[in-house]
C-alpha atoms as a PDB file:
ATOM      1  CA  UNK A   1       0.000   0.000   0.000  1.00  0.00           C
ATOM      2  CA  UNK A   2       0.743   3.393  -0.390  1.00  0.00           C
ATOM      3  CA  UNK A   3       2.656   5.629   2.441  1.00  0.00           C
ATOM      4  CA  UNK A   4      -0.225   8.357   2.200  1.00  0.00           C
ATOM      5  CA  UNK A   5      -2.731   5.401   2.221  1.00  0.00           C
ATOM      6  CA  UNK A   6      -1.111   3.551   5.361  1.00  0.00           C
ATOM      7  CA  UNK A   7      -0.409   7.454   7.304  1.00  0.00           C
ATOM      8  CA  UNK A   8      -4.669   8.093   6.449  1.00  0.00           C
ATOM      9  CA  UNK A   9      -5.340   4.485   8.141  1.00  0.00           C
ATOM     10  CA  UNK A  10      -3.474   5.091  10.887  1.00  0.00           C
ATOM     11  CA  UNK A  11      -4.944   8.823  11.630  1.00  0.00           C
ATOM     12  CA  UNK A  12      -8.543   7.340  10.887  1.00  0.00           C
ATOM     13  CA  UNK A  13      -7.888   4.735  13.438  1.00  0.00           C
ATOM     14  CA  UNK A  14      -7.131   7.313  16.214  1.00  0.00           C
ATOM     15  CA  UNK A  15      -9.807   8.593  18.653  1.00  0.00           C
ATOM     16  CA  UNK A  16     -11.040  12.274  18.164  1.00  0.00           C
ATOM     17  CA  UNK A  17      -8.431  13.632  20.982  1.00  0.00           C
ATOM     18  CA  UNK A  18      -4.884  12.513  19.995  1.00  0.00           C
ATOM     19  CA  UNK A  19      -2.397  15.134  20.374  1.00  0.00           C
ATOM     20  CA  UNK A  20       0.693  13.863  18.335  1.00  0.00           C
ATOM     21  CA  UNK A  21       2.039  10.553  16.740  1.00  0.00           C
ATOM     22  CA  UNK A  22       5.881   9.657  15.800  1.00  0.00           C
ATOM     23  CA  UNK A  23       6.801   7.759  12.591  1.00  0.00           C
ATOM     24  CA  UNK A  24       9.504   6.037  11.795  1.00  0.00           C
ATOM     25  CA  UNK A  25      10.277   5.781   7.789  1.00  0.00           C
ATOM     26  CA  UNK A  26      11.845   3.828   5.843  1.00  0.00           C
ATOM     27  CA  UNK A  27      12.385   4.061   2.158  1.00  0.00           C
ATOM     28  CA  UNK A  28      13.211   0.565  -0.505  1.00  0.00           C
ATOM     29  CA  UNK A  29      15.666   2.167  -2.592  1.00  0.00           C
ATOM     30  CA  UNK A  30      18.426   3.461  -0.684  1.00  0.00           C
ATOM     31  CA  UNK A  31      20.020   5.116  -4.073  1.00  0.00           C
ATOM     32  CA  UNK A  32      17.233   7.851  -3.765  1.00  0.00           C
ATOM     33  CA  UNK A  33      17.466   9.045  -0.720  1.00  0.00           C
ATOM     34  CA  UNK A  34      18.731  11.946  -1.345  1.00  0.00           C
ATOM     35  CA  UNK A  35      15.575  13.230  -3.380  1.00  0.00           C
ATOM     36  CA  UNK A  36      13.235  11.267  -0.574  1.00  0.00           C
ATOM     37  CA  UNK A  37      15.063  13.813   1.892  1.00  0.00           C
ATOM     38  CA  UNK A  38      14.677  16.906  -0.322  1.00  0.00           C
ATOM     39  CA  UNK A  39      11.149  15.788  -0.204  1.00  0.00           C
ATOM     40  CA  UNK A  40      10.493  15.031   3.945  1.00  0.00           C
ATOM     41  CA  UNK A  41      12.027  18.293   4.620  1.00  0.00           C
ATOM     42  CA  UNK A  42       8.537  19.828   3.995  1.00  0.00           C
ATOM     43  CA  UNK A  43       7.553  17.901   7.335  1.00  0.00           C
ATOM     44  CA  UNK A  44      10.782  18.506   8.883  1.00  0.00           C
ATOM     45  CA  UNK A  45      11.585  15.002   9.315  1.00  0.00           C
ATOM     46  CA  UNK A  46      14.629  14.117  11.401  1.00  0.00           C
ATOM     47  CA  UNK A  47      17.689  11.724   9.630  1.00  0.00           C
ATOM     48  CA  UNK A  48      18.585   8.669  11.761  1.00  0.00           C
ATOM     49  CA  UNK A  49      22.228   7.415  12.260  1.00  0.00           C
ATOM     50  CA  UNK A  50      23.339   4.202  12.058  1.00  0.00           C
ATOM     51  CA  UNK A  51      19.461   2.905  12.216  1.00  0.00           C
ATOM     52  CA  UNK A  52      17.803   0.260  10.385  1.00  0.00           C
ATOM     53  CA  UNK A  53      15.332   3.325   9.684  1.00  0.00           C
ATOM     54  CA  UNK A  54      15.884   6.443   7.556  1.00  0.00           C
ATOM     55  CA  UNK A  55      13.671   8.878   9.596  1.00  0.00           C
ATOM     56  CA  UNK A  56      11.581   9.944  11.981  1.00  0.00           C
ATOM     57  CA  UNK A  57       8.530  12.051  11.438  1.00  0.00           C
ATOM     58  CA  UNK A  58       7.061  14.076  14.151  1.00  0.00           C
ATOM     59  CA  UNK A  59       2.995  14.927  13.753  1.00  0.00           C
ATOM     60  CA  UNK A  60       0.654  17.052  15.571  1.00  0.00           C
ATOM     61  CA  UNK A  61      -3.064  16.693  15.410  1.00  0.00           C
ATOM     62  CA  UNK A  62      -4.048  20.641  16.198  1.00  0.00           C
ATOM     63  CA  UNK A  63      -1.754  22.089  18.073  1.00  0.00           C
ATOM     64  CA  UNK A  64       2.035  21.333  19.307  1.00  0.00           C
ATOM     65  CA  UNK A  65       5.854  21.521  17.851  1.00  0.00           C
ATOM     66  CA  UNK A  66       5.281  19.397  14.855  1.00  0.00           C
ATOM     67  CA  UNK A  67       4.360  19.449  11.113  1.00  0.00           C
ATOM     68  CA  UNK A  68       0.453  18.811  11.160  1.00  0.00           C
ATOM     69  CA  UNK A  69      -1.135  15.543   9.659  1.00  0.00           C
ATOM     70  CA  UNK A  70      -2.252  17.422   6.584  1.00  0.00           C
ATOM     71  CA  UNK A  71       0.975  18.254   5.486  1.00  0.00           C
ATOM     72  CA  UNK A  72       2.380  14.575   6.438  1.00  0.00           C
ATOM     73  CA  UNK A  73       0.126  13.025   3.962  1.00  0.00           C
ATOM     74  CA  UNK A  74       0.653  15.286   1.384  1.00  0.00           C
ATOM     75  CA  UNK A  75       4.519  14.711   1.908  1.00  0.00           C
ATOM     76  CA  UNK A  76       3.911  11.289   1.921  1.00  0.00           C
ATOM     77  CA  UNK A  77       1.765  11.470  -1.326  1.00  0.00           C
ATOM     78  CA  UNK A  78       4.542  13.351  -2.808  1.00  0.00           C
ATOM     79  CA  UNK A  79       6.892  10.408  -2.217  1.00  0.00           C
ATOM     80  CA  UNK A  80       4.278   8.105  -3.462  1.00  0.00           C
ATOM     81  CA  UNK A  81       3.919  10.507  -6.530  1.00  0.00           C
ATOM     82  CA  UNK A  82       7.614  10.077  -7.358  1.00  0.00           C
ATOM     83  CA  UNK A  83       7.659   6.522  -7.024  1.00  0.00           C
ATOM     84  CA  UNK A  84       9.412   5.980  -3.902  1.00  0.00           C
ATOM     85  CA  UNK A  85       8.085   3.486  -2.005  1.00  0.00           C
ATOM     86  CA  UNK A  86       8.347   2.511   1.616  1.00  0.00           C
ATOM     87  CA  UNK A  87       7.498   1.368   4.300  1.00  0.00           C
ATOM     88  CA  UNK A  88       5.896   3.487   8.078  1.00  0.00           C
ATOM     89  CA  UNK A  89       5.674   2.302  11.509  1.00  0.00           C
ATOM     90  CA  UNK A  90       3.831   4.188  13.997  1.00  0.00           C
ATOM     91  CA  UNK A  91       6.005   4.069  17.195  1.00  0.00           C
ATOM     92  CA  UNK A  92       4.180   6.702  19.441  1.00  0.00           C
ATOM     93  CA  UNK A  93       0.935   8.034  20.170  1.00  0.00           C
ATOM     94  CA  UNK A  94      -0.137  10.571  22.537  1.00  0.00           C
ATOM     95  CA  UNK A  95      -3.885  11.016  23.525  1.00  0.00           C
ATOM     96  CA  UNK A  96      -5.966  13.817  25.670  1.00  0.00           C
ATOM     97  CA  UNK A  97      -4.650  17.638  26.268  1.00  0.00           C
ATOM     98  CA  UNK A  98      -3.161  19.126  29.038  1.00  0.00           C
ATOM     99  CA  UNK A  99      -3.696  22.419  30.363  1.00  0.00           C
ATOM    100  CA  UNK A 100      -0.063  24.616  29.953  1.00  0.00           C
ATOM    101  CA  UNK A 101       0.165  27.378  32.003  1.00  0.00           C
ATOM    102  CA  UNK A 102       3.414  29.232  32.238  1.00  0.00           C
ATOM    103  CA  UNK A 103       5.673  28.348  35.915  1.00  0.00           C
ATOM    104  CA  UNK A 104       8.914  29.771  35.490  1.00  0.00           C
ATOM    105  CA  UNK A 105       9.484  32.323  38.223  1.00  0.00           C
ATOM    106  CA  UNK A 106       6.968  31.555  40.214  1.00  0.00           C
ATOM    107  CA  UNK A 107       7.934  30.038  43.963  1.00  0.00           C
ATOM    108  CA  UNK A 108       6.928  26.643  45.027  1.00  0.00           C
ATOM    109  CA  UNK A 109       4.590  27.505  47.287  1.00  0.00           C
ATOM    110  CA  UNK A 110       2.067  28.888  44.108  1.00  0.00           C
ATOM    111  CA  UNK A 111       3.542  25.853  41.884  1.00  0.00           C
ATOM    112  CA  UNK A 112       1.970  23.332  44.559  1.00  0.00           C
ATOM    113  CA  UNK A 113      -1.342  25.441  45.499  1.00  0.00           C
ATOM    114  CA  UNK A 114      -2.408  25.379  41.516  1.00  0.00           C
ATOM    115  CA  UNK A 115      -1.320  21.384  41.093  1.00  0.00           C
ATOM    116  CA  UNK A 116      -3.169  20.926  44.279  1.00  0.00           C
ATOM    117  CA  UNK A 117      -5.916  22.952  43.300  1.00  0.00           C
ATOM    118  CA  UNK A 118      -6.263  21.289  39.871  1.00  0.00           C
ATOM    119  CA  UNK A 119      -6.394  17.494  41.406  1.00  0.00           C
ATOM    120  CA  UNK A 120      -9.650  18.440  42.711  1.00  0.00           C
END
């Protein structure tokens, strides 16, 4: 199957509230890597070392440090577009939100009146 079609599966599969998902990737033809990179750095996907896979792709549902999952699949369609094929495997998902609310400077004393406030 197709990378775009597997990464659509896989996002389909989820429940409504995920928050992110890490790929790893890893392409057939080795000799064409270099255009598969030129590619993946639309998604700003990161270049193992010394790994049986080629990269890791970092994906935010709505929010978050990450390229979102619209602009995965079209990355991914872009590889399947040029005939690159490969192969994904979906090594971490995170689920629910979490309230962020800036800390730094405050003293202890407010840091454990809010945490204690917000187990409640």
């Amino acid at each position: 199957m197709a990378l775009a079609g597997t990464f659509q599966e896989i996002v389909d599969s989820l429940p409504r509230d995920w928050t992110d998902l890490v790929f790893d990737l890893r392409i057939a033809d080795e000799d064409r890597y270099v255009e598969a990179a030129v590619i993946l750095a639309q998604c700003n996907a990161q270049g193992y070392s010394r790994h049986d896979w080629h990269w890791r792709i970092n994906c935010a549902h709505e929010f978050g440090h990450a390229a979102s999952a619209q602009t995965v699949h079209g990355v991914l369609a872009q590889l399947d577009g040029a005939g690159i094929a490969g192969e994904l495997a979906l090594r971490q998902v995170r689920e629910g939100r979490h309230e962020v609310v800036p800390m730094w400077g405050r003293p202890e004393s407010v840091r454990r009146e809010f945490a204690q406030r917000r187990a409640q």
